[in-house]
N, C-alpha and C. Protein backbone atom coordinates (compact mmCIF):
# COMPACT_ATOMS: atom_id res chain seq x y z
N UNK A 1 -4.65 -82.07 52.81
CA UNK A 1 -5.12 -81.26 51.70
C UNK A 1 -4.63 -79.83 51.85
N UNK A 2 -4.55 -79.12 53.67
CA UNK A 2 -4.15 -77.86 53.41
C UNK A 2 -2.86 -77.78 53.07
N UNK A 3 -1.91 -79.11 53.26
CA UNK A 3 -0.60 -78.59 53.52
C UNK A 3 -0.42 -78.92 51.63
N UNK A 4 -0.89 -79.16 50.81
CA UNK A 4 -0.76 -79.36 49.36
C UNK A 4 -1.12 -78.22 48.57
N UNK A 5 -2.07 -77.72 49.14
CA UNK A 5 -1.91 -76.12 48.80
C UNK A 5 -0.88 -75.42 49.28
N UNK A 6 -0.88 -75.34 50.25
CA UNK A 6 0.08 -74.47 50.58
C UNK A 6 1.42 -74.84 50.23
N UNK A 7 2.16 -76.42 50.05
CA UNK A 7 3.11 -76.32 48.91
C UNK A 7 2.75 -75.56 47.56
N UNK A 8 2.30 -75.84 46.80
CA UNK A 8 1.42 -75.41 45.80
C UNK A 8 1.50 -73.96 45.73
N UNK A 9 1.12 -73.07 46.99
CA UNK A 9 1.14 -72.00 46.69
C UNK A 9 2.56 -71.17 46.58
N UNK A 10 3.61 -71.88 47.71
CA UNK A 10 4.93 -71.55 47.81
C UNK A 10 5.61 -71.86 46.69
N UNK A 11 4.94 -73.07 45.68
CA UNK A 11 6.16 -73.01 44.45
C UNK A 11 5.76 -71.79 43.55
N UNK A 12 4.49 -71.31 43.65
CA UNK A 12 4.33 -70.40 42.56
C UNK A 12 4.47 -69.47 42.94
N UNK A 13 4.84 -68.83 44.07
CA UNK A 13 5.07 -67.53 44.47
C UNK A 13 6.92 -67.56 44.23
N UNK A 14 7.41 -68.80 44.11
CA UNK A 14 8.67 -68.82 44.13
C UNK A 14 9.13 -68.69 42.52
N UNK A 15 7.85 -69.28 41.96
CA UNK A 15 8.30 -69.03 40.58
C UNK A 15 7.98 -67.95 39.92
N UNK A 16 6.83 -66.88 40.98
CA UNK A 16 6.97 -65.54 40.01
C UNK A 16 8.13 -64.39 40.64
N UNK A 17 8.19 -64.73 41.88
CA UNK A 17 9.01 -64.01 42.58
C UNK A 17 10.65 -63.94 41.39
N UNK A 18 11.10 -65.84 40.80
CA UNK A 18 11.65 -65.45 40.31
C UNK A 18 11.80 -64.92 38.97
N UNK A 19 10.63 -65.08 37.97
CA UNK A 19 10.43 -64.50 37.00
C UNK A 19 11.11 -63.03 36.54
N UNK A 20 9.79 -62.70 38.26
CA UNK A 20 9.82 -61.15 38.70
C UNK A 20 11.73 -60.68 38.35
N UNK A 21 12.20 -61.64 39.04
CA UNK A 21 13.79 -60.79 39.23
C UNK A 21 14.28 -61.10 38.07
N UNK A 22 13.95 -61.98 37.62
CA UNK A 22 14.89 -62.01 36.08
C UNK A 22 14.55 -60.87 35.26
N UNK A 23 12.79 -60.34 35.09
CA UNK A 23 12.74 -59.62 34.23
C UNK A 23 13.52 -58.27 34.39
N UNK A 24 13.74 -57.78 35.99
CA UNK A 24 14.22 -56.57 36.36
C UNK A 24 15.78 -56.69 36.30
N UNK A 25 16.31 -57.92 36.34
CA UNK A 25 17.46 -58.10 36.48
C UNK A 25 18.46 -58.29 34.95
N UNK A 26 17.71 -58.65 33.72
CA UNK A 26 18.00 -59.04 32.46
C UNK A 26 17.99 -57.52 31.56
N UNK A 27 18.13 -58.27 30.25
CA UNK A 27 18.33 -56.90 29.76
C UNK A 27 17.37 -55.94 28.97
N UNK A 28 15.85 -56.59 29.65
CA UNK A 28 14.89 -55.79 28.79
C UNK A 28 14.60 -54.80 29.60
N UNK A 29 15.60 -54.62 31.37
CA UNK A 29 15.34 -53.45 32.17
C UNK A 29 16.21 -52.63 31.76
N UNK A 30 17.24 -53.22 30.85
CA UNK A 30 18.14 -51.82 30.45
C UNK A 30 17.62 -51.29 29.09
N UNK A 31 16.96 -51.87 28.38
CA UNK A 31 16.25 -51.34 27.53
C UNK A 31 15.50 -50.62 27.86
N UNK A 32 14.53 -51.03 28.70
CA UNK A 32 13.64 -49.63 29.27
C UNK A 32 14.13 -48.33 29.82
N UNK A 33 15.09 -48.35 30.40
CA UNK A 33 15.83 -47.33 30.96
C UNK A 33 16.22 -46.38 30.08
N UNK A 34 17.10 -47.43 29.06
CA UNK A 34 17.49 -46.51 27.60
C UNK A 34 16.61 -45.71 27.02
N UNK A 35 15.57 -46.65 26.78
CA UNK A 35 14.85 -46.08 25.87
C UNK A 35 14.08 -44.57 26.74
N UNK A 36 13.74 -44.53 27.79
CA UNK A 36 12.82 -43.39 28.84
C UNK A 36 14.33 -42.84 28.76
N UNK A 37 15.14 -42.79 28.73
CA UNK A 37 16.16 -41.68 28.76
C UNK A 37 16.41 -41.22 27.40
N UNK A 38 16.21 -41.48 26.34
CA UNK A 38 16.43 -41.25 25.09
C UNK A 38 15.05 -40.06 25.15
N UNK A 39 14.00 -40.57 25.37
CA UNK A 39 12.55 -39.87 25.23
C UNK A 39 12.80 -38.65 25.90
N UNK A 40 13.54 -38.55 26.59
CA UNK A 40 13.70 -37.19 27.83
C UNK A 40 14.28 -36.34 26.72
N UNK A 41 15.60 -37.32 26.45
CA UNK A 41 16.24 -35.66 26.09
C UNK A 41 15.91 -35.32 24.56
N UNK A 42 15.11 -36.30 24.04
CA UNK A 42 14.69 -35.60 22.77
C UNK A 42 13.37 -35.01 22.91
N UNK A 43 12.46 -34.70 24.46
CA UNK A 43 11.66 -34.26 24.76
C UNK A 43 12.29 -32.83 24.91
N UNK A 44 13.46 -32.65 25.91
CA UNK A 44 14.18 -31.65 26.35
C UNK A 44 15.22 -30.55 25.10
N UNK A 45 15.31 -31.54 23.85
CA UNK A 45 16.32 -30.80 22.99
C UNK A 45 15.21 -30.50 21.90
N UNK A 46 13.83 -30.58 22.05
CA UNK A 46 12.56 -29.87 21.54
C UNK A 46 12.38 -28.75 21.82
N UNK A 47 12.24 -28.62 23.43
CA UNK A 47 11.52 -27.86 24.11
C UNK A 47 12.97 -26.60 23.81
N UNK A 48 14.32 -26.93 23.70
CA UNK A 48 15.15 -26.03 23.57
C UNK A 48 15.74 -25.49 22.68
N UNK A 49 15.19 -26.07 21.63
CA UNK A 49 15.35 -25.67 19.91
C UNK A 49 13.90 -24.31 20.10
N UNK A 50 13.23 -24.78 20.41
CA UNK A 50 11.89 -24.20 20.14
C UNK A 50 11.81 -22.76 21.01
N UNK A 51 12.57 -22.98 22.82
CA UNK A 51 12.40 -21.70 23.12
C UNK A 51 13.94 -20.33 22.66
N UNK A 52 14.43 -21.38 22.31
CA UNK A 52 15.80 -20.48 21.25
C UNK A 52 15.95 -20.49 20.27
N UNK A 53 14.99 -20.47 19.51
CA UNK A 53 14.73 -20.48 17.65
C UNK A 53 14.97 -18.56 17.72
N UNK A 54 16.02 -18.04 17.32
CA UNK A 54 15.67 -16.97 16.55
C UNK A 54 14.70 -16.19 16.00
N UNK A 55 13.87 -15.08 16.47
CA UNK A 55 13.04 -14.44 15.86
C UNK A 55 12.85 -13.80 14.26
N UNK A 56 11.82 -13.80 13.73
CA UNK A 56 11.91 -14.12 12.12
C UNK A 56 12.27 -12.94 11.74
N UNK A 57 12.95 -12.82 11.25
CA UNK A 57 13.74 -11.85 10.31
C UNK A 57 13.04 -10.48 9.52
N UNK A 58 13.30 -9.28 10.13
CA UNK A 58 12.40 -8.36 9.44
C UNK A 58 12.30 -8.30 8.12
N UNK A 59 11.02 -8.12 7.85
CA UNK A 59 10.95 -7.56 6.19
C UNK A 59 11.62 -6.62 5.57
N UNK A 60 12.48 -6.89 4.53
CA UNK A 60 12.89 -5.61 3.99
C UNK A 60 11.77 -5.03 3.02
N UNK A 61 11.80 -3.79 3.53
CA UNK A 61 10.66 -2.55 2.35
C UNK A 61 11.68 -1.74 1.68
N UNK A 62 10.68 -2.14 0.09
CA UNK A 62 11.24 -2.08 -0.91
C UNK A 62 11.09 -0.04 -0.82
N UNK A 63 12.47 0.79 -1.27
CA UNK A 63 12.23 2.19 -1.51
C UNK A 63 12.31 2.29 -2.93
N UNK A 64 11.36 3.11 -3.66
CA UNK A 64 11.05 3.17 -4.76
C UNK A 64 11.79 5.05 -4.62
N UNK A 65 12.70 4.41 -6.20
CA UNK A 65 13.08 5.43 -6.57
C UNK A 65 12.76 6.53 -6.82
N UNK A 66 13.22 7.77 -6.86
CA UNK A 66 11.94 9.18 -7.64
C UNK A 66 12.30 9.13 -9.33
N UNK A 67 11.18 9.78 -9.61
CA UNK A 67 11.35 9.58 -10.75
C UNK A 67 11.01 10.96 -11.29
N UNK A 68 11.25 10.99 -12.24
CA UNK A 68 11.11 12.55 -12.99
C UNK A 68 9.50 12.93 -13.22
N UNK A 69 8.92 13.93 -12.84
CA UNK A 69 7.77 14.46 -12.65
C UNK A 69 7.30 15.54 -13.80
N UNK A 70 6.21 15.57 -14.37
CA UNK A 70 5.67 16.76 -14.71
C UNK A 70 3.94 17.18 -14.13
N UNK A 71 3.61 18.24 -13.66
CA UNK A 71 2.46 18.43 -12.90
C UNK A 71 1.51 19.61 -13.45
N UNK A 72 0.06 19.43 -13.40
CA UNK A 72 -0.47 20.63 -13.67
C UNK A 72 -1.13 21.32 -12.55
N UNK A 73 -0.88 22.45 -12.03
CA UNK A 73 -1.54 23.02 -10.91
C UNK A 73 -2.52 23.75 -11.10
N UNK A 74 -3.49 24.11 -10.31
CA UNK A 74 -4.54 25.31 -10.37
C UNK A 74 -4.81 25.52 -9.15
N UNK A 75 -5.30 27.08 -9.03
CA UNK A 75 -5.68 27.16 -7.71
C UNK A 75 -7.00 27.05 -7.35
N UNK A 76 -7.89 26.37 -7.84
CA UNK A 76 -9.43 25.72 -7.57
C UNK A 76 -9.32 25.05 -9.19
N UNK A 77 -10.89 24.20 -9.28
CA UNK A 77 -10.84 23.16 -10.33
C UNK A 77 -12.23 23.80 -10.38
N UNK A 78 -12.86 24.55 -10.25
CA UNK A 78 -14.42 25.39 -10.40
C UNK A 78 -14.27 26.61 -11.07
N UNK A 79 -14.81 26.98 -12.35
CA UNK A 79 -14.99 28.15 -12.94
C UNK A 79 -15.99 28.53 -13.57
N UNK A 80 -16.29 29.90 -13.53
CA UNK A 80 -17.25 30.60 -14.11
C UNK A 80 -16.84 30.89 -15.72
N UNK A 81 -18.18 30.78 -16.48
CA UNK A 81 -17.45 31.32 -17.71
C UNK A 81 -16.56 32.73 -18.17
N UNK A 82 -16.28 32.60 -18.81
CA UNK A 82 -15.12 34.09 -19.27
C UNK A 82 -14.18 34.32 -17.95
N UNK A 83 -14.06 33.33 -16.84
CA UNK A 83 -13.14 33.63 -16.43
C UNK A 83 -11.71 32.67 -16.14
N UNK A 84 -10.83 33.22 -15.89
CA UNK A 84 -8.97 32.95 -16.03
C UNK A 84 -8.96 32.01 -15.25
N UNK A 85 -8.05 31.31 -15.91
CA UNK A 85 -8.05 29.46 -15.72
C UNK A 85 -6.57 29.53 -15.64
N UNK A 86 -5.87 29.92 -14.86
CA UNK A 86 -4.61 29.81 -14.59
C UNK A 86 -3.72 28.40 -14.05
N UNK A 87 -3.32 28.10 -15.30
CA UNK A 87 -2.58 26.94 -14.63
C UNK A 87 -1.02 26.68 -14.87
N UNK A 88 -0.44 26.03 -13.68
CA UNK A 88 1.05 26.20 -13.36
C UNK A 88 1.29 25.03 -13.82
N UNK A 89 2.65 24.76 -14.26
CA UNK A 89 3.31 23.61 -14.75
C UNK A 89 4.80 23.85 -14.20
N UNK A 90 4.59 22.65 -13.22
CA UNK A 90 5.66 22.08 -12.47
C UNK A 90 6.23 21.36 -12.96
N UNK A 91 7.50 21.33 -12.48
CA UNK A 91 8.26 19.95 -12.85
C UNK A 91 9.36 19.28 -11.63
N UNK A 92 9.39 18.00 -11.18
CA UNK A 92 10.63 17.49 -10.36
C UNK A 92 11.59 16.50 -11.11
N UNK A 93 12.76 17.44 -11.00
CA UNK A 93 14.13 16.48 -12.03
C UNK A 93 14.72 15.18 -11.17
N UNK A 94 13.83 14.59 -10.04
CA UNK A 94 14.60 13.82 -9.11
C UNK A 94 15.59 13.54 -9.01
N UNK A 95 16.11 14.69 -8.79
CA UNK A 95 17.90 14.70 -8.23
C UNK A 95 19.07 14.68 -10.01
N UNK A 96 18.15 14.54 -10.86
CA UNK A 96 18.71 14.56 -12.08
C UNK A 96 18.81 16.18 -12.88
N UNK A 97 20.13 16.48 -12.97
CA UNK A 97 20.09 17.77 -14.07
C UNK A 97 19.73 17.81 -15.10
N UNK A 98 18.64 18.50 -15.38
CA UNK A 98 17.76 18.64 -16.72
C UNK A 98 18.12 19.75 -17.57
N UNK A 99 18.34 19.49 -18.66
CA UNK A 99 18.92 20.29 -19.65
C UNK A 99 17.89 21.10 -20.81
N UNK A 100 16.75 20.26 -20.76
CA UNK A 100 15.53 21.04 -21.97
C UNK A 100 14.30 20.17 -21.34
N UNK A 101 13.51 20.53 -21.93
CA UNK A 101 12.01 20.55 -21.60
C UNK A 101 11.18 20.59 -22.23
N UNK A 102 10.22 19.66 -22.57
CA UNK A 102 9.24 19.85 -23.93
C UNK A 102 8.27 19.34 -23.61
N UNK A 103 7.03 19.90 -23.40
CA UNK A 103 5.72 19.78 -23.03
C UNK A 103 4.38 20.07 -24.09
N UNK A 104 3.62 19.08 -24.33
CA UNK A 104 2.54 19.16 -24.74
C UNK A 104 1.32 18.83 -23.74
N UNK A 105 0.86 20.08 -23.89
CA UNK A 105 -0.53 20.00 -22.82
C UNK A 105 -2.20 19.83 -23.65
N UNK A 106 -3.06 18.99 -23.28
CA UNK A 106 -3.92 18.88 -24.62
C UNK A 106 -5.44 19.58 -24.12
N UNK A 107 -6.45 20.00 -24.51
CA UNK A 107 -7.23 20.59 -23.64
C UNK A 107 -8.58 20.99 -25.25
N UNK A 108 -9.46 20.67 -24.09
CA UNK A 108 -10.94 20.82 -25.12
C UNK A 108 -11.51 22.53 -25.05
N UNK A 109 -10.71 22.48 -27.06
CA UNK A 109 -11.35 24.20 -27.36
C UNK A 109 -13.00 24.37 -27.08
N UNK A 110 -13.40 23.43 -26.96
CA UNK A 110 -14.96 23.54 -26.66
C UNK A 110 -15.24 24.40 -25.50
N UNK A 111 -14.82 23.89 -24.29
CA UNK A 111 -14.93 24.64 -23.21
C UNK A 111 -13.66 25.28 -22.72
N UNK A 112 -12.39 25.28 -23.05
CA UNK A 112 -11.38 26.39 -22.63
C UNK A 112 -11.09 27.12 -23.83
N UNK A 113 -10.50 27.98 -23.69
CA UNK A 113 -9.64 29.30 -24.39
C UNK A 113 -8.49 29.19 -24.30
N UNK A 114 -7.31 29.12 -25.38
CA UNK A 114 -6.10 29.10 -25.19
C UNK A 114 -5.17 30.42 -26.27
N UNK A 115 -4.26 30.61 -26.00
CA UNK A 115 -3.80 31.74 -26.94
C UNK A 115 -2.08 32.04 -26.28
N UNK A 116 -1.55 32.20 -27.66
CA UNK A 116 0.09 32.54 -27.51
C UNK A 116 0.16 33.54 -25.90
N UNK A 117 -0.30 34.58 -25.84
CA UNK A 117 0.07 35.42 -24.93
C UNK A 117 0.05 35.00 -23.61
N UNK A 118 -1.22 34.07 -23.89
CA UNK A 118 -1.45 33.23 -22.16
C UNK A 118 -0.49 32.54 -21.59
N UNK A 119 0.54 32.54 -22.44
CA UNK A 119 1.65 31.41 -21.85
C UNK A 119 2.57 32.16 -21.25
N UNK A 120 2.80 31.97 -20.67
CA UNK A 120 4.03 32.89 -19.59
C UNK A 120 5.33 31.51 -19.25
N UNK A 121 6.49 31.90 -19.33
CA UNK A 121 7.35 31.26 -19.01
C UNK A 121 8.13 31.62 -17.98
N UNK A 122 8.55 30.12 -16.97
CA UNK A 122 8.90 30.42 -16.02
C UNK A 122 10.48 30.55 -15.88
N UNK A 123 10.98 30.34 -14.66
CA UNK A 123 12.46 31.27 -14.49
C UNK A 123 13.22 29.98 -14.28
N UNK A 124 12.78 28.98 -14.17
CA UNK A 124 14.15 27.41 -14.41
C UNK A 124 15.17 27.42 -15.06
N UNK A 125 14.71 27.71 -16.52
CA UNK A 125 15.60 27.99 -17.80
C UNK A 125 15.27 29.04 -18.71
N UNK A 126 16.60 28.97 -19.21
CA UNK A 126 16.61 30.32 -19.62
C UNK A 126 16.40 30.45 -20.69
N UNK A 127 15.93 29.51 -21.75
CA UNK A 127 15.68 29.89 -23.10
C UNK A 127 14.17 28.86 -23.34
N UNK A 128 13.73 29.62 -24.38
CA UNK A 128 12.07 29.05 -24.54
C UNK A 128 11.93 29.22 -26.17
N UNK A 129 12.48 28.54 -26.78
CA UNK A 129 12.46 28.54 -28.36
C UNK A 129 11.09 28.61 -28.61
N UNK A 130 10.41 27.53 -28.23
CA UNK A 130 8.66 27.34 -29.06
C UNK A 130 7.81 27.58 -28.15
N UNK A 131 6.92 28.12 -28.46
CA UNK A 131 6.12 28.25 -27.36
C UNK A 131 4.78 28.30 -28.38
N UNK A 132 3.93 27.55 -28.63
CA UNK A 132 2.63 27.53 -29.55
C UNK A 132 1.12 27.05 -28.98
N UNK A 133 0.11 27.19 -29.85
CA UNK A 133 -1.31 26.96 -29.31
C UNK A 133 -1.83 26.77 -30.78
N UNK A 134 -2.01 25.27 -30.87
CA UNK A 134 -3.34 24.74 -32.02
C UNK A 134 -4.65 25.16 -31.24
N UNK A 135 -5.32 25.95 -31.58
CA UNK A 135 -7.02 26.21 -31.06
C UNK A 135 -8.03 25.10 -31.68
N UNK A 136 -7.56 24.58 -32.49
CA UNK A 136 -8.42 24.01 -33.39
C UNK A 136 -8.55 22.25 -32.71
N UNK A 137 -7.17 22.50 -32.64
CA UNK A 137 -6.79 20.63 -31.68
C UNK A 137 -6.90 21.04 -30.73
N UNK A 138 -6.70 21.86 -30.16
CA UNK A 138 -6.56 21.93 -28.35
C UNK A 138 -4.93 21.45 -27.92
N UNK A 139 -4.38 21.62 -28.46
CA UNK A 139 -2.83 21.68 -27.81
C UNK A 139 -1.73 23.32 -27.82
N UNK A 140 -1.40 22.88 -26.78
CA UNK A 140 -0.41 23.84 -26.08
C UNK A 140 1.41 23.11 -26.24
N UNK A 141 1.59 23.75 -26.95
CA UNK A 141 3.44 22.88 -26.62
C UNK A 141 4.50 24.18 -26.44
N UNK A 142 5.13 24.00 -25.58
CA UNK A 142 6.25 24.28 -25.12
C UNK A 142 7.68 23.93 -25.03
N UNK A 143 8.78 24.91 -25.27
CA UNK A 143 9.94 24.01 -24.95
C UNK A 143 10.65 24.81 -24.70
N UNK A 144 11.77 24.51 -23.63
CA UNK A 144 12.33 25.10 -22.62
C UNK A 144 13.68 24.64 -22.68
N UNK A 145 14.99 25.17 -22.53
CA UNK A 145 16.51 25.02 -22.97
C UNK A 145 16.92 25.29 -22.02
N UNK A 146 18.17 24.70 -20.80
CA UNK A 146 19.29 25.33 -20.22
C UNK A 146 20.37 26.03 -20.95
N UNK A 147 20.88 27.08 -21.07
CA UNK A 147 22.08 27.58 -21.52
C UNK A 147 23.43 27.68 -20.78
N UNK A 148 23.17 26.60 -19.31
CA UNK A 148 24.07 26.07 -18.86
C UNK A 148 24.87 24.72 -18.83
N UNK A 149 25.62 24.52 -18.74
CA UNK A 149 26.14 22.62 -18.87
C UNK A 149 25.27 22.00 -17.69
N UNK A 150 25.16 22.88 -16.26
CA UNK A 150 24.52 22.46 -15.41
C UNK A 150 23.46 21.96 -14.65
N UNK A 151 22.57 22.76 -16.28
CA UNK A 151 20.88 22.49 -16.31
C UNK A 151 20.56 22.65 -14.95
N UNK A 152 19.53 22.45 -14.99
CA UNK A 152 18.00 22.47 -13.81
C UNK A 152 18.10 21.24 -12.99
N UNK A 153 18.14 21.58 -11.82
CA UNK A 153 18.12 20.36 -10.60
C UNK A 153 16.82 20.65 -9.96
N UNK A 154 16.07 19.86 -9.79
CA UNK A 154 15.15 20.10 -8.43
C UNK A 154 13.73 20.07 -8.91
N UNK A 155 13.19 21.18 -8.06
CA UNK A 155 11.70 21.46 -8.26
C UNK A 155 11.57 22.66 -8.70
N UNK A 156 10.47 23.12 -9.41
CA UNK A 156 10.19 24.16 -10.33
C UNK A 156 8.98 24.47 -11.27
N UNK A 157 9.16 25.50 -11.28
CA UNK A 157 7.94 25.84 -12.21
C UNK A 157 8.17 26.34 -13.88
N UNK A 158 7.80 25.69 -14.51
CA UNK A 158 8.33 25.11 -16.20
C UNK A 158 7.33 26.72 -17.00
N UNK A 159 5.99 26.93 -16.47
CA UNK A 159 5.27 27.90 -17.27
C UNK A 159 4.10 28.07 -16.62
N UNK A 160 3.41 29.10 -16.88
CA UNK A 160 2.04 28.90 -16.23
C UNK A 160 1.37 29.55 -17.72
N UNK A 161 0.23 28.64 -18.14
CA UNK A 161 -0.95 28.49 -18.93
C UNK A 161 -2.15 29.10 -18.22
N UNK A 162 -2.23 30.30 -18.71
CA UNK A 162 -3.06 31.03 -18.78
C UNK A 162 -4.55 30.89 -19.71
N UNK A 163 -5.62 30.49 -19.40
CA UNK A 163 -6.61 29.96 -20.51
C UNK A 163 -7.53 30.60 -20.26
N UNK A 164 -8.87 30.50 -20.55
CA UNK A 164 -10.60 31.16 -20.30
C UNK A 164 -11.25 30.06 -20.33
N UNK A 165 -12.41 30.29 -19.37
CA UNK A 165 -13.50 29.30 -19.78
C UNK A 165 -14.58 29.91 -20.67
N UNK A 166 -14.87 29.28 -21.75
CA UNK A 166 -15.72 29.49 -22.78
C UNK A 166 -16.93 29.19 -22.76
N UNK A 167 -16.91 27.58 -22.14
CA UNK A 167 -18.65 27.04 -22.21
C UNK A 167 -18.48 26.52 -20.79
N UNK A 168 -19.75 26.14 -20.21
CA UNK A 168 -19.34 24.92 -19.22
C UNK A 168 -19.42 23.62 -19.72
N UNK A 169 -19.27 23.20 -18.24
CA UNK A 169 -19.02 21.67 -18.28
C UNK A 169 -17.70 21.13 -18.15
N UNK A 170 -17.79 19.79 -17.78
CA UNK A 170 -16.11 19.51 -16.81
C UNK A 170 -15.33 19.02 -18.52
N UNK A 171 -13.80 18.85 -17.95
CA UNK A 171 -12.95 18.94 -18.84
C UNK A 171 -11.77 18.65 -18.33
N UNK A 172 -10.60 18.09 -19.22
CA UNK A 172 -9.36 17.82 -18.45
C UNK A 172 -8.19 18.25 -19.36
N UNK A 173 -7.30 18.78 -18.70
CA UNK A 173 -5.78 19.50 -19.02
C UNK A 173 -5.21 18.06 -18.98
N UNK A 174 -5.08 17.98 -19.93
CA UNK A 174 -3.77 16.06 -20.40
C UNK A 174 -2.59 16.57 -20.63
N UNK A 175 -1.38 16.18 -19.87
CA UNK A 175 0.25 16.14 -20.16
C UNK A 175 0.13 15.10 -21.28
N UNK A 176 0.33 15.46 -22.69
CA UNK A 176 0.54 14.40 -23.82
C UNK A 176 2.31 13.49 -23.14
N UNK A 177 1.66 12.25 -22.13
CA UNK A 177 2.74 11.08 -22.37
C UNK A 177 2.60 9.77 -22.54
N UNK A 178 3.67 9.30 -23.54
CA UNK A 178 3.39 7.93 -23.76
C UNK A 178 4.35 6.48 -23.52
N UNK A 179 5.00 7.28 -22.67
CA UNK A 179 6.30 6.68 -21.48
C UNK A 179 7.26 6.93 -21.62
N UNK A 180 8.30 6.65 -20.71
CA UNK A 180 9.81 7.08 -20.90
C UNK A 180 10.68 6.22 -21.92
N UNK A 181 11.35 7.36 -22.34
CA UNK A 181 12.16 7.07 -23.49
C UNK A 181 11.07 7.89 -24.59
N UNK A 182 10.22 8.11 -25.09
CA UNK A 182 9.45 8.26 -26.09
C UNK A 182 10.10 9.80 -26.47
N UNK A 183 10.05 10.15 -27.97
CA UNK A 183 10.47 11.61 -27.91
C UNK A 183 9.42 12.85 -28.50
N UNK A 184 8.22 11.62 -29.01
CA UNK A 184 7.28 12.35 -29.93
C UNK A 184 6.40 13.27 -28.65
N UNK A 185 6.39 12.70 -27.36
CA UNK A 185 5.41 13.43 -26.64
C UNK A 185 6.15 14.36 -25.45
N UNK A 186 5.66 14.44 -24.54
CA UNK A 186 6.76 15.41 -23.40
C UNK A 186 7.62 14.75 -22.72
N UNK A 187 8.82 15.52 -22.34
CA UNK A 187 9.94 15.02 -21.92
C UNK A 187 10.80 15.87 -20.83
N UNK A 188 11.68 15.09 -20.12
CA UNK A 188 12.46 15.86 -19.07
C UNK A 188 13.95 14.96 -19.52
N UNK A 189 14.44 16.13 -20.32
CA UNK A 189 15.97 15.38 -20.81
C UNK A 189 16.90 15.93 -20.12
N UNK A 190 17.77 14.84 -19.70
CA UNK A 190 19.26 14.72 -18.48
C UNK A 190 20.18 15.77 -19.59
N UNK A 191 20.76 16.20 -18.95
CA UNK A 191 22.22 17.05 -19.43
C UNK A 191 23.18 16.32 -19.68
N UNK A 192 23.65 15.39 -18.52
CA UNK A 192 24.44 14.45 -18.96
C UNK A 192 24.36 13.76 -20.11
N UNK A 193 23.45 12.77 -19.94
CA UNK A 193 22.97 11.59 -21.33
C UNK A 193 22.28 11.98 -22.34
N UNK A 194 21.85 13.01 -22.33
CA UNK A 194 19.87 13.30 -23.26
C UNK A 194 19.10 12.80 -23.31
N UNK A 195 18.93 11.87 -22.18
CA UNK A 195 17.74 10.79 -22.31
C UNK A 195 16.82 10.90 -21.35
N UNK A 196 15.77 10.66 -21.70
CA UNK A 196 14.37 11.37 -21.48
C UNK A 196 14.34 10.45 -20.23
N UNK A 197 14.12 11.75 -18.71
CA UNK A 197 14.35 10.95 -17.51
C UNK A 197 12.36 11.22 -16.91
N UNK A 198 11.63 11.56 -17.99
CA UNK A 198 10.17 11.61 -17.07
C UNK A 198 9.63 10.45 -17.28
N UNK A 199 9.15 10.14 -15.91
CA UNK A 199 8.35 8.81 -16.05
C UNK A 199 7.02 8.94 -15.73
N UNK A 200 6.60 10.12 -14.73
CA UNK A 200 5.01 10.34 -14.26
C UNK A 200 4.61 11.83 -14.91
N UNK A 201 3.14 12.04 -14.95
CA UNK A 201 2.48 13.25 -15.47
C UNK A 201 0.94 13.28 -14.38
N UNK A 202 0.93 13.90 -13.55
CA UNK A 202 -0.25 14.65 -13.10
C UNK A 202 -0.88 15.65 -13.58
N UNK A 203 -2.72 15.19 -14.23
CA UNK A 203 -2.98 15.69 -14.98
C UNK A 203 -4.13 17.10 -13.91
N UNK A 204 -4.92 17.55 -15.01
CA UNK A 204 -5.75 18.40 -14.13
C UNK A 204 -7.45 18.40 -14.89
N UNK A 205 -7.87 18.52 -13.78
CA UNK A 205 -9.44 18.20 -13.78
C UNK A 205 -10.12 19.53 -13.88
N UNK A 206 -10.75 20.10 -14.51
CA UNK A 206 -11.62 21.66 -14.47
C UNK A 206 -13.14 21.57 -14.83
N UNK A 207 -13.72 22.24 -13.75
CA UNK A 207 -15.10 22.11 -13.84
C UNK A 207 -15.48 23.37 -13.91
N UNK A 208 -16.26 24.32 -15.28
CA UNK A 208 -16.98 25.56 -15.71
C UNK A 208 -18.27 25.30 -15.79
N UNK A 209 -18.91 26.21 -14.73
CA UNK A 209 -20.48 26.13 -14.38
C UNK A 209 -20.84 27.59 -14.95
């Protein structure tokens, strides 16, 4: 009985033994091989895409052009009544030669004072055809001429508006604009083209206590 096992056990160790070698010896061991070598280097051509990917590309920031300016200045925004409300009117031609100038400034006769004499014109250009004051509307208009081909470059001061405070209470100095290109309201016209190069208006705020 032992020696029938123990045949018994020698054929089946003989038959996995050879199993064993066929499977390592056939071609599902070169498949495995293949395949664990395939896994590597598409493990490896991951890992090297990924640590040599190019850093992302800076943003370009957008520069915004200048654009033609008109401004109202004061030197405080607080006044007492009956007294001088001096305000400056700037202008920037952004890099454009300006040839004339026409400004309507709008303002409540209620609480300011306005009048021809108060207007003073400044030294940019050299000619000032109109220079007027509706009291009744509250507008101020101005207009201003180069008598050069070369007009006005730059920054500058267009007039200073001289006013009173009458009553209190707050109030605002309005640049009459109603966008570029428009001709009915204020303007900063090129020498070259004549075409109305203002695009912004900073207005002014006044408070009479």
């Amino acid at each position: 009985m032992d020696s029938l096992n123990v045949q018994v056990n020698d054929q089946l160790n003989k038959q996995f033994s050879g199993k064993t070698k066929k499977f390592f010896t056939g071609p599902k061991i070169i498949f495995l091989i293949l395949g664990l070598v395939l896994l590597i280097e598409v493990i490896y051509a991951v890992r090297v895409l990924t640590s040599n990917s190019p850093p992302p590309l800076p943003q370009k920031t957008t520069v915004q052009p200048p654009v033609g300016k008109i401004s109202l200045n004061a030197p405080k925004t607080s006044y007492k009544i009956n007294e001088a409300v001096p305000v400056s009117v700037l202008i920037d031609t952004a890099g454009y030669a300006v040839g004339g100038v026409d400004l309507i400034v709008r303002f409540d006769p209620k609480i300011l004072e306005a009048s021809v004499s108060g207007l003073v014109k400044g030294t940019i250009l050299e000619e000032y055809p109109a220079m007027s004051v509706d009291s009744v509307k509250g507008l101020i208009s101005i207009s201003g001429i180069s008598s050069t081909q070369n007009g006005f470059t730059g920054k500058g001061q267009f007039a200073t508006l001289n006013l009173r405070a009458k009553a209190s209470g707050k109030t605002s100095l309005t640049i009459d604009f109603n966008g570029k290109g428009q001709t009915a309201d204020s303007n900063l016209v090129e020498s070259a083209t004549s075409k109305d190069i203002l695009e912004t208006v900073n207005n002014l705020e006044v408070n009479v206590q």
